[in-house]
N, C-alpha and C. Protein backbone atom coordinates (compact mmCIF):
# COMPACT_ATOMS: atom_id res chain seq x y z
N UNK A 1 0.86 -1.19 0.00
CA UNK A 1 0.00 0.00 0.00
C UNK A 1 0.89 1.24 0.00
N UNK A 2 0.80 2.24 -0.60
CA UNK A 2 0.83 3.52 -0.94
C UNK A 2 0.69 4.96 0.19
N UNK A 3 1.55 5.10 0.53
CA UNK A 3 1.13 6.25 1.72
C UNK A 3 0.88 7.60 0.50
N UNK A 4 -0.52 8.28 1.45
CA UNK A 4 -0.65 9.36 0.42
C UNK A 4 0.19 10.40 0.91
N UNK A 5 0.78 11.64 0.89
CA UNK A 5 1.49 12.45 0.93
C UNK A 5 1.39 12.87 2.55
N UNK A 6 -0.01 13.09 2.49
CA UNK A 6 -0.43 13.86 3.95
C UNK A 6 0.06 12.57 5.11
N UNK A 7 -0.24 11.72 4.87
CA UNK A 7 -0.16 10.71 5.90
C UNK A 7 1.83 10.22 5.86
N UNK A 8 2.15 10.35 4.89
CA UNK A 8 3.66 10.16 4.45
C UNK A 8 4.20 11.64 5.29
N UNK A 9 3.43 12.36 5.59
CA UNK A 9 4.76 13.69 6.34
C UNK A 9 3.96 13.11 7.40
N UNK A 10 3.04 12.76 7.97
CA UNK A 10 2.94 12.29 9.22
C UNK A 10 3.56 11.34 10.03
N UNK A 11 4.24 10.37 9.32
CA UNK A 11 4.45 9.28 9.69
C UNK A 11 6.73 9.54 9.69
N UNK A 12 6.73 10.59 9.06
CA UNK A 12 8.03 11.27 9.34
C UNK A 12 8.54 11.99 10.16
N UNK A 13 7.08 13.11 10.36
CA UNK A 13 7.18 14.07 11.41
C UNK A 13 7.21 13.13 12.77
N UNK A 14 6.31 11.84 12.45
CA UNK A 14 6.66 11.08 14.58
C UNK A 14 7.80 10.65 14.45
N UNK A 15 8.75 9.94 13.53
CA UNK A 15 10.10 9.68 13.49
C UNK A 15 10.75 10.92 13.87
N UNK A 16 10.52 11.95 13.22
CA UNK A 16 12.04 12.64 13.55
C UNK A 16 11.04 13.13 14.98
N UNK A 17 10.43 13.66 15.48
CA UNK A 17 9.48 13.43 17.18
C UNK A 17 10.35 12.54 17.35
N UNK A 18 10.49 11.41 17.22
CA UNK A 18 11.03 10.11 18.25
C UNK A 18 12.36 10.59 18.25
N UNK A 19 12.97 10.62 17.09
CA UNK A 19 14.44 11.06 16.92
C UNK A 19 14.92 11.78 17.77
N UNK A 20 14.24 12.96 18.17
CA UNK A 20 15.11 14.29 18.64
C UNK A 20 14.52 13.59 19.99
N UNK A 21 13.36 13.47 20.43
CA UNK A 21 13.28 13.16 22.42
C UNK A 21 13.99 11.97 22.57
N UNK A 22 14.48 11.33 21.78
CA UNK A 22 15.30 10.36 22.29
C UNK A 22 16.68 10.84 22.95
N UNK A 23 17.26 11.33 21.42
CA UNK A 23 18.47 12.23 21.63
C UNK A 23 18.62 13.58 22.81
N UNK A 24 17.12 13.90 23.53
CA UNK A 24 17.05 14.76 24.15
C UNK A 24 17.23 13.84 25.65
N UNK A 25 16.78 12.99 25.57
CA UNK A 25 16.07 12.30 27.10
C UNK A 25 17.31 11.66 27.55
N UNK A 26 18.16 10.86 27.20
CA UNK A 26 19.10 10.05 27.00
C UNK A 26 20.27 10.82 27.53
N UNK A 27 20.87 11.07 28.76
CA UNK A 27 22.13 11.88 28.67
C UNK A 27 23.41 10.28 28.45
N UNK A 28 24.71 11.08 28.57
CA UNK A 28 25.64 10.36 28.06
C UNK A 28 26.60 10.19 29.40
N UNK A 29 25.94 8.69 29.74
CA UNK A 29 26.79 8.39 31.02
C UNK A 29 26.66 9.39 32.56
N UNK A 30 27.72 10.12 33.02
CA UNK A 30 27.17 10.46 34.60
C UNK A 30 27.20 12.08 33.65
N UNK A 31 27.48 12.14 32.69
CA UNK A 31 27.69 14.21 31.85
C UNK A 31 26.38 14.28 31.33
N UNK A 32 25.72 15.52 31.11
CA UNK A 32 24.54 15.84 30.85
C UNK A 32 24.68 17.28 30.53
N UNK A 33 24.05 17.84 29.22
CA UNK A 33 24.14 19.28 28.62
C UNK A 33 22.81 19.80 28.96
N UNK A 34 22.86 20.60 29.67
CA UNK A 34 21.87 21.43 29.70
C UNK A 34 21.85 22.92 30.64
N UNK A 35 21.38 23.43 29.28
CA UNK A 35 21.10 25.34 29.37
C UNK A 35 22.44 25.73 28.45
N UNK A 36 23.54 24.51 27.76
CA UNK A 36 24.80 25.43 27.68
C UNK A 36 26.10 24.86 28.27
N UNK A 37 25.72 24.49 29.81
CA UNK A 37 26.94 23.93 30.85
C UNK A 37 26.72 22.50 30.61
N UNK A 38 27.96 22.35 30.89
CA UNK A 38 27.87 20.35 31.23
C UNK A 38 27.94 20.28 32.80
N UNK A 39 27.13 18.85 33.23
CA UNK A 39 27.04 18.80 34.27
C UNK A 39 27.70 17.27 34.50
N UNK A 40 27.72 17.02 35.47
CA UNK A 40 28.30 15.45 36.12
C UNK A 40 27.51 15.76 37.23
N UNK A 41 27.21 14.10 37.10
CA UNK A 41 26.18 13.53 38.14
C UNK A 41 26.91 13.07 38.84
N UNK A 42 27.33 12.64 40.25
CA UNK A 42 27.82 11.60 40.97
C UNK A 42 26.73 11.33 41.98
N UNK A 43 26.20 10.65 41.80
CA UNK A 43 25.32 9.82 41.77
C UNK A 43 24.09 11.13 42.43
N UNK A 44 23.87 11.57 43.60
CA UNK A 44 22.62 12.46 43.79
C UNK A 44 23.47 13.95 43.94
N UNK A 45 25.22 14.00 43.68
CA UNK A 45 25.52 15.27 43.76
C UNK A 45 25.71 15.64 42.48
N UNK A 46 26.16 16.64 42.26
CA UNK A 46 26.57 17.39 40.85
C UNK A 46 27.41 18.33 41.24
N UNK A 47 27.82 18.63 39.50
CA UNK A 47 29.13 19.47 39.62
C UNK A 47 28.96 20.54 38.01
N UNK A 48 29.97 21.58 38.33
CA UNK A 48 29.70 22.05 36.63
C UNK A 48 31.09 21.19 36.23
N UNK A 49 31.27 20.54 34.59
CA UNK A 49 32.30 19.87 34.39
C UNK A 49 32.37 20.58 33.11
N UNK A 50 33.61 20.99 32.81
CA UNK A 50 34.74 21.47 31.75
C UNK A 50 35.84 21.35 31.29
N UNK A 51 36.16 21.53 30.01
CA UNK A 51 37.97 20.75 30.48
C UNK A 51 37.96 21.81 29.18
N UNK A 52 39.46 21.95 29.22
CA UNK A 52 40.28 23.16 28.77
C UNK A 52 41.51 22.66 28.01
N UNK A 53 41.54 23.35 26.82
CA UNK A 53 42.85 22.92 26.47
C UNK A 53 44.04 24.56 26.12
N UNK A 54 44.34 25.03 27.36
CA UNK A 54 45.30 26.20 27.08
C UNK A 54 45.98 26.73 25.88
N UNK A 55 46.70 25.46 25.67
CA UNK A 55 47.96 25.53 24.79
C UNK A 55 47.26 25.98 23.23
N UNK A 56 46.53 24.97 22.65
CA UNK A 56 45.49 25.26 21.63
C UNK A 56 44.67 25.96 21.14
N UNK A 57 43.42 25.72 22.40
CA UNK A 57 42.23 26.29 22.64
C UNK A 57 41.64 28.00 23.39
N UNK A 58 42.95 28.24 24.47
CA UNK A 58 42.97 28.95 25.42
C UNK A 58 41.57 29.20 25.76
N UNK A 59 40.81 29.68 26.23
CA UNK A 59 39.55 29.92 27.11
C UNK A 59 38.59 28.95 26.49
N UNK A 60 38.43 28.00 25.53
CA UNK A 60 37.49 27.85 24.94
C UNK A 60 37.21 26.05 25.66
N UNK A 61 35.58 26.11 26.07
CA UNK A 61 35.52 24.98 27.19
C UNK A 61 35.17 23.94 26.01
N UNK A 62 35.06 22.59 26.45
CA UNK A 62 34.38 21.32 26.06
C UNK A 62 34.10 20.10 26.99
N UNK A 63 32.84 19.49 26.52
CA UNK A 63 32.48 18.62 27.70
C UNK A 63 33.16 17.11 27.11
N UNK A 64 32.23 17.16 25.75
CA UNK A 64 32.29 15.50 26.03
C UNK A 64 33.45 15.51 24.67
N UNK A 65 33.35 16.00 23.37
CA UNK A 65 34.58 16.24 22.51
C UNK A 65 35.83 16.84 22.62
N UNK A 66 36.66 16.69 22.50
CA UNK A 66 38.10 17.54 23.13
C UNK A 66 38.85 17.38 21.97
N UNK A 67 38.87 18.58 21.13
CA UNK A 67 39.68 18.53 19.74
C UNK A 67 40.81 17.79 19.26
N UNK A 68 42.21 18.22 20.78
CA UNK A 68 43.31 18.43 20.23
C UNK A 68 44.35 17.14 21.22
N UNK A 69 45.40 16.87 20.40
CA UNK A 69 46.16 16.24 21.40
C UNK A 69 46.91 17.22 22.25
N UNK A 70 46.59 17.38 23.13
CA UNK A 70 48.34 18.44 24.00
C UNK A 70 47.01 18.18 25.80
N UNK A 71 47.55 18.74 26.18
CA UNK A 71 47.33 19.53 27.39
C UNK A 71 46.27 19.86 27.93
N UNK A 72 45.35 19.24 28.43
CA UNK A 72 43.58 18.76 28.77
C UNK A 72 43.55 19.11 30.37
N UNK A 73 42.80 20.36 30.77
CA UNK A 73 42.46 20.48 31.94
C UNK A 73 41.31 20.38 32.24
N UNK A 74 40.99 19.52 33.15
CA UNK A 74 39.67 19.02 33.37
C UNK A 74 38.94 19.64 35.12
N UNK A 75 38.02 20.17 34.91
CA UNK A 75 37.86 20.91 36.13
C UNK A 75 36.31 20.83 36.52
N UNK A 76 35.91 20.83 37.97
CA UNK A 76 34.41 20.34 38.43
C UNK A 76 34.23 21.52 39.33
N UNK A 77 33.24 21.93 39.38
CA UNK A 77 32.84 23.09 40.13
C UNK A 77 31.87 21.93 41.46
N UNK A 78 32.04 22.23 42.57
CA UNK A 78 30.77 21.31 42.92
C UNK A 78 29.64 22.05 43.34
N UNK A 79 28.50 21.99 43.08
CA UNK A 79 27.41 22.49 43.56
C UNK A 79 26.55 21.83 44.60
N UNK A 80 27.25 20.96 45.22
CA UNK A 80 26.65 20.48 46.22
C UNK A 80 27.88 20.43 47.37
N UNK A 81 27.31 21.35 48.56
CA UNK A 81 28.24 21.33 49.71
C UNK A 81 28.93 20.55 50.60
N UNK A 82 28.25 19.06 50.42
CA UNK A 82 29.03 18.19 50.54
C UNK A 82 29.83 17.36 50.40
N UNK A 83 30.22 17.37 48.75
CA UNK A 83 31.23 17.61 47.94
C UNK A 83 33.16 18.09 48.69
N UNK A 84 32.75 19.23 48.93
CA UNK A 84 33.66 19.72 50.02
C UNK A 84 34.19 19.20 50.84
N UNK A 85 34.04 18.54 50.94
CA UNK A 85 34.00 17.75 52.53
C UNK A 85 34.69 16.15 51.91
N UNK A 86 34.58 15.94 51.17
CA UNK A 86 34.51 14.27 50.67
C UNK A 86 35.73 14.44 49.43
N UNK A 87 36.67 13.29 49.68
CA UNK A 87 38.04 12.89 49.50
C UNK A 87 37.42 12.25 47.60
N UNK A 88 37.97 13.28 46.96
CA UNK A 88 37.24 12.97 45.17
C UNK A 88 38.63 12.56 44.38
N UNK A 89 38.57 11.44 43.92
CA UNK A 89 39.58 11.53 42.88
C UNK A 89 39.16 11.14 41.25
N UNK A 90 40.15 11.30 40.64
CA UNK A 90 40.01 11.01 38.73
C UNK A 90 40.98 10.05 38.13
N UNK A 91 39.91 9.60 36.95
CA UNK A 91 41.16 8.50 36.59
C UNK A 91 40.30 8.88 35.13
N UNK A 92 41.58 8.27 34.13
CA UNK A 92 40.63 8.10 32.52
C UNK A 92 41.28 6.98 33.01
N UNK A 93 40.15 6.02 31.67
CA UNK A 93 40.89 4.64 31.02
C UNK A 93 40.01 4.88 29.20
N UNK A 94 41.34 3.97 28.85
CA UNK A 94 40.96 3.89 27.19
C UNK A 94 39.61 3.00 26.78
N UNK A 95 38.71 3.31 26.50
CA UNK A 95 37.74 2.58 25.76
C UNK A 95 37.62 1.26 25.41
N UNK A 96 38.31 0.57 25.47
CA UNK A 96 39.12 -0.24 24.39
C UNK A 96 37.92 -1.16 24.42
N UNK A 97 37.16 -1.52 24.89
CA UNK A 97 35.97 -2.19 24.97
C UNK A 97 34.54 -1.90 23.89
N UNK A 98 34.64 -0.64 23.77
CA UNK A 98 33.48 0.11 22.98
C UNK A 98 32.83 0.41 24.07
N UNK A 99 32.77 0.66 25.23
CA UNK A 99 31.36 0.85 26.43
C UNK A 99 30.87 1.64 25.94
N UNK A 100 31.25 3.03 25.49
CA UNK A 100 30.68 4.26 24.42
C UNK A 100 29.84 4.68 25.67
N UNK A 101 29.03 5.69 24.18
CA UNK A 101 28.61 7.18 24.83
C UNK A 101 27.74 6.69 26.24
N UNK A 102 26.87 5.55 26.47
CA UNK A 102 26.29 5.58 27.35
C UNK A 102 26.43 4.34 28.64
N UNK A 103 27.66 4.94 28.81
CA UNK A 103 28.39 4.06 30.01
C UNK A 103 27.95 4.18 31.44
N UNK A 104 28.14 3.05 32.08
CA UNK A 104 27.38 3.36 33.45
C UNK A 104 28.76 2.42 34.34
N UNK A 105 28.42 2.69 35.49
CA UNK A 105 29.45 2.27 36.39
C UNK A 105 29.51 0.93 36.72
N UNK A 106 28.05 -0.43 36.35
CA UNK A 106 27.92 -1.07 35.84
C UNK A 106 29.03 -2.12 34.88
N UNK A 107 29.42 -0.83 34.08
CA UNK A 107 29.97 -1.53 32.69
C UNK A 107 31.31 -1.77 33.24
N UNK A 108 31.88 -0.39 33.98
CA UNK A 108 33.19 -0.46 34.11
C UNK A 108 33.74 -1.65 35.38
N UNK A 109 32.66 -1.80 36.53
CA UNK A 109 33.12 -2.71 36.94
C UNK A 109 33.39 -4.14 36.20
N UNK A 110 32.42 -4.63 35.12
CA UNK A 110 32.58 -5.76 34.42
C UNK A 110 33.72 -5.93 33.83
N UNK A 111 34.85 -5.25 33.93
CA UNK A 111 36.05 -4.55 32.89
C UNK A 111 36.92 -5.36 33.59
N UNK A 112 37.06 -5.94 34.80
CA UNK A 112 38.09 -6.42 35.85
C UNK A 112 39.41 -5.45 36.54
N UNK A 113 40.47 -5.12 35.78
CA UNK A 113 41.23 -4.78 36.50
C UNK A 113 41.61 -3.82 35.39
N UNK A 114 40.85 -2.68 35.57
CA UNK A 114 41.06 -1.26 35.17
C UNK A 114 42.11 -0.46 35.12
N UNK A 115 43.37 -0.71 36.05
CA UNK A 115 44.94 -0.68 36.23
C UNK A 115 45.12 -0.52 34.65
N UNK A 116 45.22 -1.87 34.10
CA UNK A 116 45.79 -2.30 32.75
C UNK A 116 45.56 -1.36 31.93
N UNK A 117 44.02 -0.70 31.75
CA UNK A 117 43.08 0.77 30.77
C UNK A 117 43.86 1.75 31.44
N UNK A 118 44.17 1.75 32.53
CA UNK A 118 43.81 3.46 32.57
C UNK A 118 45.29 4.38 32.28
N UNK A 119 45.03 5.28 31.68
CA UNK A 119 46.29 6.36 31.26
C UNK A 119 46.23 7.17 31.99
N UNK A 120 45.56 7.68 33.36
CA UNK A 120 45.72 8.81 34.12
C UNK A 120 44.93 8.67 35.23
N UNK A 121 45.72 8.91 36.65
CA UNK A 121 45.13 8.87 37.78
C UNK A 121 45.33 9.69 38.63
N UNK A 122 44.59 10.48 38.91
CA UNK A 122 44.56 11.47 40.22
C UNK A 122 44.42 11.37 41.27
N UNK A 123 45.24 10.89 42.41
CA UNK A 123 44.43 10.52 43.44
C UNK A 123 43.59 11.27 44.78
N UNK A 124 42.72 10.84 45.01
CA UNK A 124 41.92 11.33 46.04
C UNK A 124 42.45 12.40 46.91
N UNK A 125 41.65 13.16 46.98
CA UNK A 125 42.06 14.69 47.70
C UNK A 125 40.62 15.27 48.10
N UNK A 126 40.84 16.33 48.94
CA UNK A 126 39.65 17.10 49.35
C UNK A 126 39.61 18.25 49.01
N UNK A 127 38.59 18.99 48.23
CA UNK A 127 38.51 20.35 47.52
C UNK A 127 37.77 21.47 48.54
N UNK A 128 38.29 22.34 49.71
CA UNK A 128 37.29 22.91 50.05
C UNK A 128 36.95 23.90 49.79
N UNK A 129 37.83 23.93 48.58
CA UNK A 129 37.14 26.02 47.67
C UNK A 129 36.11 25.18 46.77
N UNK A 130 36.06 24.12 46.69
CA UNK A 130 35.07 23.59 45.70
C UNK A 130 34.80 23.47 44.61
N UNK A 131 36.90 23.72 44.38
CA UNK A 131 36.83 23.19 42.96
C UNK A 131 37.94 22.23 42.36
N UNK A 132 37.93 21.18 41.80
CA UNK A 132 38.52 19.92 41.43
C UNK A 132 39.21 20.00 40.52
N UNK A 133 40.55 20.05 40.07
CA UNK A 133 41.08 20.07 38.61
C UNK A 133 41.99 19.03 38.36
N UNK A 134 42.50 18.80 37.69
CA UNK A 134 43.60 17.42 37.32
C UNK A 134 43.70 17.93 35.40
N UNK A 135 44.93 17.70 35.10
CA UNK A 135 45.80 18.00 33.92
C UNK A 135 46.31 16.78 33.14
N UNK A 136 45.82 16.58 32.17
CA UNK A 136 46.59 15.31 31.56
C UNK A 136 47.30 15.69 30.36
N UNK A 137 48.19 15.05 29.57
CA UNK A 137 48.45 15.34 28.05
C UNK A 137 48.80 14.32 27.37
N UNK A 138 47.39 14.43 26.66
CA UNK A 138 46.62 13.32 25.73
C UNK A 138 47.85 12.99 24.49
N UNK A 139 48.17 11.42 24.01
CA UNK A 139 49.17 11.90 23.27
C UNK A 139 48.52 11.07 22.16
N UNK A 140 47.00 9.80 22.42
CA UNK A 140 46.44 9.31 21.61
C UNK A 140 45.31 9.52 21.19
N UNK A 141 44.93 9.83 19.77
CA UNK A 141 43.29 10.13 19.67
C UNK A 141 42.49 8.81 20.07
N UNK A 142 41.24 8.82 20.42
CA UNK A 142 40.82 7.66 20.93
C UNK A 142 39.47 8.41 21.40
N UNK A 143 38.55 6.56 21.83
CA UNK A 143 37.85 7.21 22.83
C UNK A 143 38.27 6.89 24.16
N UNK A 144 37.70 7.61 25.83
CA UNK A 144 37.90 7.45 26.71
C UNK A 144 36.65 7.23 27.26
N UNK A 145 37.08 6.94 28.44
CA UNK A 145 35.88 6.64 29.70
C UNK A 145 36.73 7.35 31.21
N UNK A 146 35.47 8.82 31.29
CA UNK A 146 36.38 9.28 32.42
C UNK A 146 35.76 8.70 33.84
N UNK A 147 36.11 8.44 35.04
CA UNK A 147 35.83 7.82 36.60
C UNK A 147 35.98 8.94 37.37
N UNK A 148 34.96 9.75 38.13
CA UNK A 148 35.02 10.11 39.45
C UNK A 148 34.69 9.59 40.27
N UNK A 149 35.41 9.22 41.59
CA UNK A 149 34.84 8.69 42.50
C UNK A 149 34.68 10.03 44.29
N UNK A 150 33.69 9.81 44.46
CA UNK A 150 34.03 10.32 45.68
C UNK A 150 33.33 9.65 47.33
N UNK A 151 34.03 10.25 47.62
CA UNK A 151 34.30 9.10 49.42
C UNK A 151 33.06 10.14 50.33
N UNK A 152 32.15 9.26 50.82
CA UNK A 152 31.36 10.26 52.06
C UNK A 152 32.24 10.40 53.16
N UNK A 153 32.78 11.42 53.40
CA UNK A 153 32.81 11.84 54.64
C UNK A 153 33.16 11.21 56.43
N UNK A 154 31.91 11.01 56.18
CA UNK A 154 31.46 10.38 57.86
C UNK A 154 31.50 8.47 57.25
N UNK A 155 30.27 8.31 56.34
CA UNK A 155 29.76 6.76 56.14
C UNK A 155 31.25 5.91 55.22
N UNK A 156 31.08 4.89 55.24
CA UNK A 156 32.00 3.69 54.27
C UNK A 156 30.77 3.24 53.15
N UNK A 157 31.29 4.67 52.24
CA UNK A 157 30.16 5.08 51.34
C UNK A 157 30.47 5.51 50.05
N UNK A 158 30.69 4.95 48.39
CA UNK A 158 31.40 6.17 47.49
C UNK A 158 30.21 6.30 46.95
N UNK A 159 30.64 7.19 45.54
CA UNK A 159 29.39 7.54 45.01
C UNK A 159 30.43 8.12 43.58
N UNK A 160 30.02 7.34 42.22
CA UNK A 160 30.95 7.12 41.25
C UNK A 160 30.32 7.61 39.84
N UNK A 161 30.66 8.81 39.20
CA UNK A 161 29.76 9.00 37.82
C UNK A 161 31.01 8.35 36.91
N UNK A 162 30.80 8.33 35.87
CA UNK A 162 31.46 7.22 34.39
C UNK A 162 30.77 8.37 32.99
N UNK A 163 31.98 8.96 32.58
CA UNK A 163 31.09 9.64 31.48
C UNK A 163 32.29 9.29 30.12
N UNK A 164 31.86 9.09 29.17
CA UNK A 164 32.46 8.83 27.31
C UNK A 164 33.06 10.32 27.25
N UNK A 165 34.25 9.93 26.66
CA UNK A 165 34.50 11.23 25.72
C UNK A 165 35.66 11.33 24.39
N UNK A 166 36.00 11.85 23.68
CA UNK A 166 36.51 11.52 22.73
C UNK A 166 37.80 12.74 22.34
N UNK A 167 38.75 12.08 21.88
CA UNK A 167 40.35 13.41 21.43
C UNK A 167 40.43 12.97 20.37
N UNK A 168 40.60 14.37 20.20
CA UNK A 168 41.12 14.17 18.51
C UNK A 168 40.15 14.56 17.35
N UNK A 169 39.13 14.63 17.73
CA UNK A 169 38.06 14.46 16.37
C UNK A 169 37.11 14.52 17.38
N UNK A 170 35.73 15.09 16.48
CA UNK A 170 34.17 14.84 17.12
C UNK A 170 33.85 13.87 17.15
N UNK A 171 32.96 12.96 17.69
CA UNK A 171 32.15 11.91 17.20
C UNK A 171 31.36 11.92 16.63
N UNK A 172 30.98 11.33 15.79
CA UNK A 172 29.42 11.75 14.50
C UNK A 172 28.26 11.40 15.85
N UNK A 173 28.35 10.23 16.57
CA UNK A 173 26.94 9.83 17.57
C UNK A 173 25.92 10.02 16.72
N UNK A 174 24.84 10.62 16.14
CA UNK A 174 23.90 10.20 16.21
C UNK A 174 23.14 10.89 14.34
N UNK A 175 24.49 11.40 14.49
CA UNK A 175 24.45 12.17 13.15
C UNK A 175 24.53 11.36 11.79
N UNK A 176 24.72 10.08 12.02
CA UNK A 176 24.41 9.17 10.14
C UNK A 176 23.09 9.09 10.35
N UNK A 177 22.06 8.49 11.67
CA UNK A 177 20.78 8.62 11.70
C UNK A 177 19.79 9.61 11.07
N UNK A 178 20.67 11.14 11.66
CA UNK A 178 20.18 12.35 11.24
C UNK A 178 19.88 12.05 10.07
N UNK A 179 20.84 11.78 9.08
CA UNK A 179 21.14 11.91 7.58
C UNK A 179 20.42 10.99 6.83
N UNK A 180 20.39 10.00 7.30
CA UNK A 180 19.20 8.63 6.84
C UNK A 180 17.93 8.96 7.04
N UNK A 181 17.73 9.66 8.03
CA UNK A 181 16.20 9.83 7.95
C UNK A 181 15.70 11.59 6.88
N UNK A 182 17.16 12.11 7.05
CA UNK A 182 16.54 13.33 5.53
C UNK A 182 16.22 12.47 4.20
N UNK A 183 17.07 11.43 4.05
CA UNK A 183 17.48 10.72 3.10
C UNK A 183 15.89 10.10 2.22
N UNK A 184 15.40 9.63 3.91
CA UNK A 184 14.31 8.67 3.82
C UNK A 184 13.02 9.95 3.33
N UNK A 185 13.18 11.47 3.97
CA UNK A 185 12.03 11.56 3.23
C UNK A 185 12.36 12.77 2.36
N UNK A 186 13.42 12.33 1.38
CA UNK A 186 13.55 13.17 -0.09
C UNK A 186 13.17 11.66 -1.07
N UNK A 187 13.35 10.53 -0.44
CA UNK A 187 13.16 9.04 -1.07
C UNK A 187 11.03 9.11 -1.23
N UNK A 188 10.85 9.38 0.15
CA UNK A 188 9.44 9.26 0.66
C UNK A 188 8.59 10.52 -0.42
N UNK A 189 9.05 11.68 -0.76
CA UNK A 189 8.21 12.56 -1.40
C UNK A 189 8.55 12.41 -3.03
N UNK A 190 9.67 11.94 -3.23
CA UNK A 190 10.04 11.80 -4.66
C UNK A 190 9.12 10.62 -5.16
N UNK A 191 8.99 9.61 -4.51
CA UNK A 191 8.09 8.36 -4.63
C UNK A 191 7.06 8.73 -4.52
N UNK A 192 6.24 9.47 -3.47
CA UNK A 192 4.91 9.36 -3.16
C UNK A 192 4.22 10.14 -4.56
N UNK A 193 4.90 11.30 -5.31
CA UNK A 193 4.40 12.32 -5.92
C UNK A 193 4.66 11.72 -7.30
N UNK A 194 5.00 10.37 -7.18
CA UNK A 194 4.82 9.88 -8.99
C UNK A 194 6.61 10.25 -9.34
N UNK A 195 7.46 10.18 -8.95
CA UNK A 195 8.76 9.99 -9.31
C UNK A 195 9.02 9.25 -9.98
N UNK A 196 9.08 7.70 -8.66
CA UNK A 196 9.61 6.33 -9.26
C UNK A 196 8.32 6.05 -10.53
N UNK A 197 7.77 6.40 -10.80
CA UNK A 197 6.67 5.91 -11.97
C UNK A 197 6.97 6.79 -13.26
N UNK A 198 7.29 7.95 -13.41
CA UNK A 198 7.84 8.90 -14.15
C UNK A 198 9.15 8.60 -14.35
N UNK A 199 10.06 7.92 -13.79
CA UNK A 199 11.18 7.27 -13.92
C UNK A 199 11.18 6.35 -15.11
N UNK A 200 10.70 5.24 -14.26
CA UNK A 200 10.39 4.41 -15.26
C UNK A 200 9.21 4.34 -16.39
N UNK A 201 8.18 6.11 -16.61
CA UNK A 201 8.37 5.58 -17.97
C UNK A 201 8.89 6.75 -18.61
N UNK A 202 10.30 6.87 -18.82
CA UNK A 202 10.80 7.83 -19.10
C UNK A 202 12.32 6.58 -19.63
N UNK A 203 12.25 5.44 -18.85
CA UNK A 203 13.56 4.48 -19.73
C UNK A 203 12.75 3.48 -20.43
N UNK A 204 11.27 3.50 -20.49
CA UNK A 204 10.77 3.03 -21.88
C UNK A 204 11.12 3.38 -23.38
């Protein structure tokens, strides 16, 4: 059966609807964009998260893409006051698994002995201006998987966000989809309006 035109942009318009609240609802691991800032979750606290590349970039922030190889400062604002108080450290490890954009802490324990992945470790410290930084210099493009962990305080308690990110290059993520579904309806209106039939009788 034949979609007629009207019902053919309907049935596009709920795809790309599904498309974009998916891509909206879905954050990427414990990082999340919204208003502008990136945020990190650890688990019910948060933080603002940014990372910097001086040498390159000078003022110019990024959350989850990080252009360049050199000199990556990675920095957490915490917005929760108990943060302060609680012994936080950082580690990357290399991807090498694929866990990708939507990693959970889950995944990384299944990984075993994370030692072997990881290219950078910060260890645990207490921030009480309330703000967290650690410096690495990236020398492989790749993807990563960054680890905060932080220690409660008083309880024998952590609380661990896991967020994807990528050097060297953007990641396309979600962008061949984008393109397949323009694809699908310059395919969908060229067909529906007598194209493919004008096609073929035009190599008669």
């Amino acid at each position: 059966m034949t979609l007629k035109p009207t019902k053919l942009k309907l049935h596009l318009l709920l795809a790309f609807s599904f498309f974009f609240q998916s891509s909206t609802v879905f954050a990427h691991g414990g990082v999340v964009l919204e208003n502008d800032v990136c945020l990190i979750n650890i688990n019910f606290l948060q933080a603002h998260f940014t990372v910097f590349q001086p040498e390159s970039s000078q003022d110019d922030e990024f959350c989850e893409d990080i252009p360049d190889l050199t000199r990556s400062v990675f920095v957490m604002e915490y917005l929760h006051d108990l943060l302060q108080d609680m012994r936080v450290d950082f580690r990357i490890i290399r991807d090498e698994t694929n866990i990708g954009k939507y990693a959970q802490w889950d995944d990384v324990q299944q990984l075993g002995d994370i030692e072997a992945l990881t290219v950078f470790y910060e260890p645990p410290r207490i921030e009480e201006s309330g703000f967290f930084s650690a410096s690495y210099n990236f020398a492989d493009k790749g993807t990563y998987i960054g680890i905060v962990t932080a220690s409660h305080p008083t309880e024998v308690r952590d609380y661990s966000a896991v967020f994807y990110f990528q050097v060297g290059g953007a990641d396309l993520g979600s962008l061949p989809i984008f393109a397949a579904l323009l694809l699908l309806i310059q395919l969908g209106y060229w067909y529906s309006y007598g194209g493919y039939q004008n096609f073929r009788a035009r190599r008669r």
